[in-house]
PDB file of N, CA and C in Angstrom:
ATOM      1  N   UNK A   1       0.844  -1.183   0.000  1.00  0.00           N
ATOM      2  CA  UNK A   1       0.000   0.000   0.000  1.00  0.00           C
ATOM      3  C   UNK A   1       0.886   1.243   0.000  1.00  0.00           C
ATOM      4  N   UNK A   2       0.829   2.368  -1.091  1.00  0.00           N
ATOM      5  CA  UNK A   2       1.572   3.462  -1.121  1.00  0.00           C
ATOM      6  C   UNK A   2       0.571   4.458  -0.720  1.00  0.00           C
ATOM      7  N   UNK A   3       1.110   5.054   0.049  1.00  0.00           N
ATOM      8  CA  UNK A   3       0.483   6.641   0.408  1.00  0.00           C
ATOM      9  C   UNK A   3       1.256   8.143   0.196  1.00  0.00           C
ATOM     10  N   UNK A   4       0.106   8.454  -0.365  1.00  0.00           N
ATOM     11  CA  UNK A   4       0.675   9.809  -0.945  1.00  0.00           C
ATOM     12  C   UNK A   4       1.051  10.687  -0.001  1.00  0.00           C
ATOM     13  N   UNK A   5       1.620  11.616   0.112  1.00  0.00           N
ATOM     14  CA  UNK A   5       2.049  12.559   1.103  1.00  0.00           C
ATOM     15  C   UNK A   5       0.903  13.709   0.464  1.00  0.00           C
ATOM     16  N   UNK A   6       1.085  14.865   1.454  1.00  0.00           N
ATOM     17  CA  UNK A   6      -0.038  15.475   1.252  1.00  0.00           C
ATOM     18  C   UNK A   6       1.134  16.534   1.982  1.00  0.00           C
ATOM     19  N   UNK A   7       0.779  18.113   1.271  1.00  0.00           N
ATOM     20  CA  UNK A   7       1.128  18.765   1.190  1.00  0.00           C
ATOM     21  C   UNK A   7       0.078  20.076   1.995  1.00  0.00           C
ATOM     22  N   UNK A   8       0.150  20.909   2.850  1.00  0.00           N
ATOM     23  CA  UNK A   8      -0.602  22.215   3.412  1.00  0.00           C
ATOM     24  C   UNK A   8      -0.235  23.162   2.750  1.00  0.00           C
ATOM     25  N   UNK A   9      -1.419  23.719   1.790  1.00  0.00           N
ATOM     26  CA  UNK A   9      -1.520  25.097   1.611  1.00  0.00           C
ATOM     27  C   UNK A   9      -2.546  25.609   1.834  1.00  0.00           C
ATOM     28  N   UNK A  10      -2.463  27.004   1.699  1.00  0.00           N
ATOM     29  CA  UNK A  10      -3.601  27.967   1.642  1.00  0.00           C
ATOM     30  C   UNK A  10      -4.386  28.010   0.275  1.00  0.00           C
ATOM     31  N   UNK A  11      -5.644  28.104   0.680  1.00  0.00           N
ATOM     32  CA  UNK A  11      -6.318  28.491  -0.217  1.00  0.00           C
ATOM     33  C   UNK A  11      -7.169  30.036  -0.436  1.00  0.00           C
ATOM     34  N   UNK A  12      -7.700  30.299  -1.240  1.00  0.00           N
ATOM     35  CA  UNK A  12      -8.087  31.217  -1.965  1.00  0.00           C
ATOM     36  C   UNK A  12      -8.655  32.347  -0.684  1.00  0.00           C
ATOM     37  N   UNK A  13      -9.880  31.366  -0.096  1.00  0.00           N
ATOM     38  CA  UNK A  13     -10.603  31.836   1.540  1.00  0.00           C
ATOM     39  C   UNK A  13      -9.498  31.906   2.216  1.00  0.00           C
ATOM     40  N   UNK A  14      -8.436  31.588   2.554  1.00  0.00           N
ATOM     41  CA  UNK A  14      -7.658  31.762   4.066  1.00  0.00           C
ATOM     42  C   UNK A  14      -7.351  30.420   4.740  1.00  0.00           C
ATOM     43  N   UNK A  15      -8.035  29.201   4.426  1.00  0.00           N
ATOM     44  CA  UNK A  15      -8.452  28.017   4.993  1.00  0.00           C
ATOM     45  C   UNK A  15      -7.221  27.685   4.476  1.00  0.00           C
ATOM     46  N   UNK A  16      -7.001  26.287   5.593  1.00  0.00           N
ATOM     47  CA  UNK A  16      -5.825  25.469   4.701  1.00  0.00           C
ATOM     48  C   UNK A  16      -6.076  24.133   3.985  1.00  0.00           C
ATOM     49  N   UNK A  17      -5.646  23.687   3.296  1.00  0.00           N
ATOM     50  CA  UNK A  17      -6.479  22.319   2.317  1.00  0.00           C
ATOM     51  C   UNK A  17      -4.701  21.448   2.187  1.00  0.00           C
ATOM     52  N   UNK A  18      -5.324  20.452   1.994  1.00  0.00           N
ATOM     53  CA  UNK A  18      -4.513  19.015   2.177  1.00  0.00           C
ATOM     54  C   UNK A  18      -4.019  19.060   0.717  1.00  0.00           C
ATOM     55  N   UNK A  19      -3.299  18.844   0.076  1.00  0.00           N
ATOM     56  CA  UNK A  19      -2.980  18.816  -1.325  1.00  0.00           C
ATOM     57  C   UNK A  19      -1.907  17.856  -1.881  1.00  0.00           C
ATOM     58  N   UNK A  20      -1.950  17.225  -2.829  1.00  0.00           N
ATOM     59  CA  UNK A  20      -1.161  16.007  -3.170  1.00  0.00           C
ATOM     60  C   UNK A  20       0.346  16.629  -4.112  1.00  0.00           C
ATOM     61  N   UNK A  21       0.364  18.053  -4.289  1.00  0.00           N
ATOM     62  CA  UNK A  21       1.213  18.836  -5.142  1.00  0.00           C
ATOM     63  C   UNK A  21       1.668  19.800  -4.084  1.00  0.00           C
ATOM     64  N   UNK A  22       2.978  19.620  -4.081  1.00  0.00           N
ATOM     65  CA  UNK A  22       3.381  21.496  -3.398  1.00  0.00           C
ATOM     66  C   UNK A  22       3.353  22.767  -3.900  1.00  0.00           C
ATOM     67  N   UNK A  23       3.587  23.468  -2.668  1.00  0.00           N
ATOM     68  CA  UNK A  23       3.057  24.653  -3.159  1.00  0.00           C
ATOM     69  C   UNK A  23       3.771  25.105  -4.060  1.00  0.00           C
ATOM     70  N   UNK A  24       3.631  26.044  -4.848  1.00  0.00           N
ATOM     71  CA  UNK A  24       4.691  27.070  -6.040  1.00  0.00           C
ATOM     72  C   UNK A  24       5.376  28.219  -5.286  1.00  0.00           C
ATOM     73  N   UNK A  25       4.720  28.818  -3.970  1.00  0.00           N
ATOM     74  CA  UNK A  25       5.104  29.819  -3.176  1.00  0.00           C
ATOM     75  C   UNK A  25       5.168  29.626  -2.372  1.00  0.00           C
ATOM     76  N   UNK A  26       5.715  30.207  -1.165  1.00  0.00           N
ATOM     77  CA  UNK A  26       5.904  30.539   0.167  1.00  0.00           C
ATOM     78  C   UNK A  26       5.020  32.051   0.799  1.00  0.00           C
ATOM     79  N   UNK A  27       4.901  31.887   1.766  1.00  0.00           N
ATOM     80  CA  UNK A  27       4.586  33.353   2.409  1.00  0.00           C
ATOM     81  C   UNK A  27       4.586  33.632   4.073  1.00  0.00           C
ATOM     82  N   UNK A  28       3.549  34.521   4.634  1.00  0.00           N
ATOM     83  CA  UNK A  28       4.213  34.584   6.039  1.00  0.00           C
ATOM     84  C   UNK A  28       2.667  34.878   6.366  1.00  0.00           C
ATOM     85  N   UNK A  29       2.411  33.931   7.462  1.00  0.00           N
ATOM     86  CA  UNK A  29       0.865  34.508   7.588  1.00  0.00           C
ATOM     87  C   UNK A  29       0.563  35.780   8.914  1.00  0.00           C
ATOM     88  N   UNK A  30       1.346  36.161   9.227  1.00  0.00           N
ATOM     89  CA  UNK A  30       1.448  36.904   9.873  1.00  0.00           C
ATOM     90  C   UNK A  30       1.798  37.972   9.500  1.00  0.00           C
ATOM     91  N   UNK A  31       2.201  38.677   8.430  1.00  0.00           N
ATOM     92  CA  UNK A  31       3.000  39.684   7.674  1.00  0.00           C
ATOM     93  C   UNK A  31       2.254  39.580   6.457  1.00  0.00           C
ATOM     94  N   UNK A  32       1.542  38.409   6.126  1.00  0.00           N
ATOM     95  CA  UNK A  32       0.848  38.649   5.083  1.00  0.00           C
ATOM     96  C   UNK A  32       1.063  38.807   3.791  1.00  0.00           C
ATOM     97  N   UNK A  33       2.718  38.490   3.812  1.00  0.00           N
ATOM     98  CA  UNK A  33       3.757  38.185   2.433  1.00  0.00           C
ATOM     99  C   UNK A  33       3.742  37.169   1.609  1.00  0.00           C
ATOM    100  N   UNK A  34       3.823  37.216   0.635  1.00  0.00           N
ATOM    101  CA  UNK A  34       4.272  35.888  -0.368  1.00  0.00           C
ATOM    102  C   UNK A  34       5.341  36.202  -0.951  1.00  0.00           C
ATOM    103  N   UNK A  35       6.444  34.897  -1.460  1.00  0.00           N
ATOM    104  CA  UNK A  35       7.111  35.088  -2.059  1.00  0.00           C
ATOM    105  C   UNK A  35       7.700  34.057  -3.027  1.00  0.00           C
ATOM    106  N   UNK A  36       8.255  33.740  -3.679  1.00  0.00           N
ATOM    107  CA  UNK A  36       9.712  32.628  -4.301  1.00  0.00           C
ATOM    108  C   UNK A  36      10.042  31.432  -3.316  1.00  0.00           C
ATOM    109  N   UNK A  37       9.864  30.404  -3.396  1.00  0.00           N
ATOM    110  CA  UNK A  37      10.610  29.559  -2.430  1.00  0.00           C
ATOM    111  C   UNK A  37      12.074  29.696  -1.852  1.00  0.00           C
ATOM    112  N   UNK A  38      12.654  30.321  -2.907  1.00  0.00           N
ATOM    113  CA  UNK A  38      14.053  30.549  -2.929  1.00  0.00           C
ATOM    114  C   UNK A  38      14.539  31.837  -2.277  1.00  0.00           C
ATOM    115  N   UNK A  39      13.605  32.821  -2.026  1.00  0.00           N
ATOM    116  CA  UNK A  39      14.064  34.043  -1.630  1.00  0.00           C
ATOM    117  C   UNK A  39      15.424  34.122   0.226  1.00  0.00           C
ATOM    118  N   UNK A  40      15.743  34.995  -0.651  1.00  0.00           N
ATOM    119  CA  UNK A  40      16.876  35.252   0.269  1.00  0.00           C
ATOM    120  C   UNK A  40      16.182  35.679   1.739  1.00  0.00           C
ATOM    121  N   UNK A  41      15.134  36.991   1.675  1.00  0.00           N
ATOM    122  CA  UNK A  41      15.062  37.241   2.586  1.00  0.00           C
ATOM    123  C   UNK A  41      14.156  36.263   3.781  1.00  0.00           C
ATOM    124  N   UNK A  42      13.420  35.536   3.111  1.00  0.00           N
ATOM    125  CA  UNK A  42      12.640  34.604   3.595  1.00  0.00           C
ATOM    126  C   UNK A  42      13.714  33.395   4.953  1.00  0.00           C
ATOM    127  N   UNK A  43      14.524  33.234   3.417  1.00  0.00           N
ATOM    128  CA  UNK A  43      15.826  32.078   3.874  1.00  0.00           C
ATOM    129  C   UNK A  43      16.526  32.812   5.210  1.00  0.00           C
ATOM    130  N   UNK A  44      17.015  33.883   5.066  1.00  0.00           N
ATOM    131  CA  UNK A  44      17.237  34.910   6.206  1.00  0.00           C
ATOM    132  C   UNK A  44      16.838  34.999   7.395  1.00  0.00           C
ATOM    133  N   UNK A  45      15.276  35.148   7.605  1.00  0.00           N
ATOM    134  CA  UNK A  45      14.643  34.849   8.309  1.00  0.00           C
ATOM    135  C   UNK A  45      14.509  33.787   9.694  1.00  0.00           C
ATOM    136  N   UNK A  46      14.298  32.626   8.486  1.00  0.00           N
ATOM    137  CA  UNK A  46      14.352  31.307   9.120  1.00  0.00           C
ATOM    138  C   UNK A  46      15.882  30.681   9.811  1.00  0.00           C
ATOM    139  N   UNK A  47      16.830  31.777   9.129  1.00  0.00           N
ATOM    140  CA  UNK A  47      17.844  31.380   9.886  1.00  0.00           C
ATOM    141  C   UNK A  47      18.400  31.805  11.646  1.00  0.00           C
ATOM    142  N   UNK A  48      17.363  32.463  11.585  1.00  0.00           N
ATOM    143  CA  UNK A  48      17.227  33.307  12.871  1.00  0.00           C
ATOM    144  C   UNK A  48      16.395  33.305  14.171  1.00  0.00           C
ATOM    145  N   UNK A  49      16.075  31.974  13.655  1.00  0.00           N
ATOM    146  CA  UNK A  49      14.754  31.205  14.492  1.00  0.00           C
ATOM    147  C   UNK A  49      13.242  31.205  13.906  1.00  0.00           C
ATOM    148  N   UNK A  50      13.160  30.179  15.526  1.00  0.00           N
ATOM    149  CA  UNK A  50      11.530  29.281  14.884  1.00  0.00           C
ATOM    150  C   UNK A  50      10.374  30.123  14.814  1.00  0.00           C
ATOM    151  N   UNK A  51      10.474  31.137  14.823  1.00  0.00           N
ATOM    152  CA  UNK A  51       9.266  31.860  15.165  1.00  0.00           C
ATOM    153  C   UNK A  51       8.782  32.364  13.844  1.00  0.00           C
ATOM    154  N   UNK A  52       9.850  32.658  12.319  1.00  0.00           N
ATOM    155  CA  UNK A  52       9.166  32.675  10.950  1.00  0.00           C
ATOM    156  C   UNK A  52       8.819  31.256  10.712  1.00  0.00           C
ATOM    157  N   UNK A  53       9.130  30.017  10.886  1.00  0.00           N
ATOM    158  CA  UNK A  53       8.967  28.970  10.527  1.00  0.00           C
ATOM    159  C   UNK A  53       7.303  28.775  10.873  1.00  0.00           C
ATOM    160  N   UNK A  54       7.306  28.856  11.896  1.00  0.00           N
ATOM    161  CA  UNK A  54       5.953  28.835  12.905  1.00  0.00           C
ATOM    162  C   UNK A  54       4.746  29.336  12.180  1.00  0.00           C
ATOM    163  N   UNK A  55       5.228  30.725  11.082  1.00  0.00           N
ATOM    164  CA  UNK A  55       4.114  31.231  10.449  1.00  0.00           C
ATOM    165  C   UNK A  55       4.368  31.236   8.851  1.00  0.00           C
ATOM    166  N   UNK A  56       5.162  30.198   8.846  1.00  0.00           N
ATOM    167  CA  UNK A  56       5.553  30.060   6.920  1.00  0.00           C
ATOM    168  C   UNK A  56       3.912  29.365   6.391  1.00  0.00           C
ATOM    169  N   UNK A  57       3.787  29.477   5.715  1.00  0.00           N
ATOM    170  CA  UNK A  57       2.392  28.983   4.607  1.00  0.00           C
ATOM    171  C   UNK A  57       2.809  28.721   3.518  1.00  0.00           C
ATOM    172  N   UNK A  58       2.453  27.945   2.566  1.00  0.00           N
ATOM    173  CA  UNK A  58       3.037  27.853   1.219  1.00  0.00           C
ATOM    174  C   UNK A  58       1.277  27.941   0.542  1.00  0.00           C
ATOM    175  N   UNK A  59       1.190  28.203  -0.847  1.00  0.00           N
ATOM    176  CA  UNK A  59       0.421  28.394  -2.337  1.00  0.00           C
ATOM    177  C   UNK A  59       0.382  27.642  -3.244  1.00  0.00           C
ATOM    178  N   UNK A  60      -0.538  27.287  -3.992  1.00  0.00           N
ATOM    179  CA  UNK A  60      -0.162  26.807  -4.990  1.00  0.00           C
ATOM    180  C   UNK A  60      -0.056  27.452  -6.218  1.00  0.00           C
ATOM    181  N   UNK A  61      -0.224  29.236  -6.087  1.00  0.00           N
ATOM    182  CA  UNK A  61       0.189  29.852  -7.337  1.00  0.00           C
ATOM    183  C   UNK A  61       0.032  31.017  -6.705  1.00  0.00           C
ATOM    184  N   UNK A  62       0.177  32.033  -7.668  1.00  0.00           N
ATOM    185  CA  UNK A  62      -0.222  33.573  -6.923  1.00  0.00           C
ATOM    186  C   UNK A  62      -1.606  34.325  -6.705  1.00  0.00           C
ATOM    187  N   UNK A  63      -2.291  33.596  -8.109  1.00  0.00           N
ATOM    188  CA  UNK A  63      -3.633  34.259  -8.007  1.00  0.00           C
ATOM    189  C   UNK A  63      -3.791  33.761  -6.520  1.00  0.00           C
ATOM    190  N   UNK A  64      -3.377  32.275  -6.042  1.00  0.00           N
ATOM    191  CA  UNK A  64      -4.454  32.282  -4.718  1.00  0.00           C
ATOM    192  C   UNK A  64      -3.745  33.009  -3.665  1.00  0.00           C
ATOM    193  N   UNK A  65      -2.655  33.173  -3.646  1.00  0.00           N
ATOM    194  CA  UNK A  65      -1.844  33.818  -2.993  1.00  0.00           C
ATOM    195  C   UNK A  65      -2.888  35.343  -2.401  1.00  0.00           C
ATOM    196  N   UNK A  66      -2.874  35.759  -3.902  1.00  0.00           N
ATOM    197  CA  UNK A  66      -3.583  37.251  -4.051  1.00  0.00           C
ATOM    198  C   UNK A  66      -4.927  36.876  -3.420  1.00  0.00           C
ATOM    199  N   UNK A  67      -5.549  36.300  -3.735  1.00  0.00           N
ATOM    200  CA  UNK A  67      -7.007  35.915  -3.240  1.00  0.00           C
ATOM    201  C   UNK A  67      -7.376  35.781  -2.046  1.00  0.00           C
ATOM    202  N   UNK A  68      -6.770  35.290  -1.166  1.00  0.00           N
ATOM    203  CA  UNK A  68      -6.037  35.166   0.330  1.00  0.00           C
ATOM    204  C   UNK A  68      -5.426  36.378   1.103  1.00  0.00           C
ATOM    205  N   UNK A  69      -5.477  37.400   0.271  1.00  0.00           N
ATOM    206  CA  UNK A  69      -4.993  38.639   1.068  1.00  0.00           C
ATOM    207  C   UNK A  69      -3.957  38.567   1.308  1.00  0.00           C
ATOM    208  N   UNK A  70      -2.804  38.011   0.555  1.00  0.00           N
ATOM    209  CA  UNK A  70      -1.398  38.496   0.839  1.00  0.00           C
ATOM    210  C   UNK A  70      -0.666  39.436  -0.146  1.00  0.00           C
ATOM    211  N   UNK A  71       0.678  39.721  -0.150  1.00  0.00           N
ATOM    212  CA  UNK A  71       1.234  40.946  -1.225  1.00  0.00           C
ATOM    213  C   UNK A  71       2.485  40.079  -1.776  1.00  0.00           C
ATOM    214  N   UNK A  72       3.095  40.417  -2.632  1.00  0.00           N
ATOM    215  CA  UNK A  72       4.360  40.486  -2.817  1.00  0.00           C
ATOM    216  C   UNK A  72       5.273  40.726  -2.243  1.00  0.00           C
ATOM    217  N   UNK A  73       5.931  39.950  -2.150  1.00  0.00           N
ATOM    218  CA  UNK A  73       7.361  39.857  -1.753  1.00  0.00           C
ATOM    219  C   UNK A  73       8.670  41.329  -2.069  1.00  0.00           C
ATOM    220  N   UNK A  74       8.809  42.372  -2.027  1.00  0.00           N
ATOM    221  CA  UNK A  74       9.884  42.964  -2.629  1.00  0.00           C
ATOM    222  C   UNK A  74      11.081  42.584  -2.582  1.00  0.00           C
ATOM    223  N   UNK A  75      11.344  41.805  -2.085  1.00  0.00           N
ATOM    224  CA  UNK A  75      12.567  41.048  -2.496  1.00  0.00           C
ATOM    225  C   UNK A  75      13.055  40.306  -3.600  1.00  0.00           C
ATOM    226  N   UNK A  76      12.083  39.341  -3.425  1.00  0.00           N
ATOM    227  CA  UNK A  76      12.330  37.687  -4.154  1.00  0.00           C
ATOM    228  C   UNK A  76      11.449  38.287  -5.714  1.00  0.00           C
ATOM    229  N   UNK A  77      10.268  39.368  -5.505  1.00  0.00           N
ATOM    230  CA  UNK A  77       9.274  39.603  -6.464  1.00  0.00           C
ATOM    231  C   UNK A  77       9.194  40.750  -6.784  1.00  0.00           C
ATOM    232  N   UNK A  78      10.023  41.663  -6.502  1.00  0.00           N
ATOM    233  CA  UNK A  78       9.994  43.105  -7.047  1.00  0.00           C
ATOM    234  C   UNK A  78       9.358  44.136  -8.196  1.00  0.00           C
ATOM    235  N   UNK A  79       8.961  43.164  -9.034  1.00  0.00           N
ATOM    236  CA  UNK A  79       7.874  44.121 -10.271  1.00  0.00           C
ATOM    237  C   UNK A  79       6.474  43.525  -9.642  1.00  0.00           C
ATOM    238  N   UNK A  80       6.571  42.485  -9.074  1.00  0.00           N
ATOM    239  CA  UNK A  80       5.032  42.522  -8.714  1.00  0.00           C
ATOM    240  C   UNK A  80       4.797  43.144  -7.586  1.00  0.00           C
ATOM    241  N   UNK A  81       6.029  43.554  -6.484  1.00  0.00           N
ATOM    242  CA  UNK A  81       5.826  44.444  -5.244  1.00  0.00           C
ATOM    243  C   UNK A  81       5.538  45.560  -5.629  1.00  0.00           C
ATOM    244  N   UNK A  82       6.203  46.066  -6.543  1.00  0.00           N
ATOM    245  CA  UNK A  82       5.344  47.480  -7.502  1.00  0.00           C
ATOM    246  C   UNK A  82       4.467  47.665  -7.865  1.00  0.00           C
ATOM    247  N   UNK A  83       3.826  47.014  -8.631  1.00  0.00           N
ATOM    248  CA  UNK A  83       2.754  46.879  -9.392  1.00  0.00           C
ATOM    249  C   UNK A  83       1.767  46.904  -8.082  1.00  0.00           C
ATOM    250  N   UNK A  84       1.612  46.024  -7.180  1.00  0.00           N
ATOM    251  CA  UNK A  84       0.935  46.107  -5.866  1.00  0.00           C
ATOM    252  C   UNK A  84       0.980  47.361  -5.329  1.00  0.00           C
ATOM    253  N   UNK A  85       2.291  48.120  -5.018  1.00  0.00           N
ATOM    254  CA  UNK A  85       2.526  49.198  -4.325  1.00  0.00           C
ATOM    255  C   UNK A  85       1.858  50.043  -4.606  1.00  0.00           C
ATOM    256  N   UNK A  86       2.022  50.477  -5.850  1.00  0.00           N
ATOM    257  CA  UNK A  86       1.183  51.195  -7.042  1.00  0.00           C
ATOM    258  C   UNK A  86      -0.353  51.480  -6.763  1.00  0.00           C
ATOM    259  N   UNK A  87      -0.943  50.041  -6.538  1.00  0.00           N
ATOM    260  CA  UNK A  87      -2.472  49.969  -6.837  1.00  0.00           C
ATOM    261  C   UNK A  87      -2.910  50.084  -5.158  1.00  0.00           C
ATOM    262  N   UNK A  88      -1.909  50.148  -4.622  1.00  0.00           N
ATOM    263  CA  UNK A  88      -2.331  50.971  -2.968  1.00  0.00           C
ATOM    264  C   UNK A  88      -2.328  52.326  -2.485  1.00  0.00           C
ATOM    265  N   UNK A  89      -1.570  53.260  -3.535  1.00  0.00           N
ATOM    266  CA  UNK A  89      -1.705  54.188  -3.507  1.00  0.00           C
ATOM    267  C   UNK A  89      -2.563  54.898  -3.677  1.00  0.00           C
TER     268      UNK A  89
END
């Protein structure tokens, strides 16, 4: 018997859902960020203790990202932190 692993992300509402694919993003549910899996400042973070880990979330793309009430990353995502910045003004 093989069992799939199952993956936590966020979805669109805020809720979290069981998922057989990982996420495409990362973010911070507390800060309300998304970003790159890879981002530096993220990686940064977590190197500094458990307490970003504690509130990491992952996506499975950006629209839901966006849908979910989070922003861009200016780091890892910088034309889309603009483009956001922009439409808050």
């Amino acid at each position: 018997m093989t069992s799939t692993r199952l993956y936590r992300l966020i979805a669109a509402d805020g809720s979290t859902v069981a998922s057989p694919t990982k996420g495409t993003l990362g973010g911070h549910r507390k800060n309300r960020i998304y970003g790159r899996l890879d981002c530096k400042a993220a990686r940064r973070a977590m190197e500094h203790g458990r307490s970003y880990e504690q509130q990491r979330v992952f996506f499975a793309d950006e629209a839901t990202a966006i849908a979910a009430g989070y922003r861009p990353c200016a780091v890892c995502m910088p034309e889309a932190y603009k483009s956001w910045k922009a439409q808050e003004s």
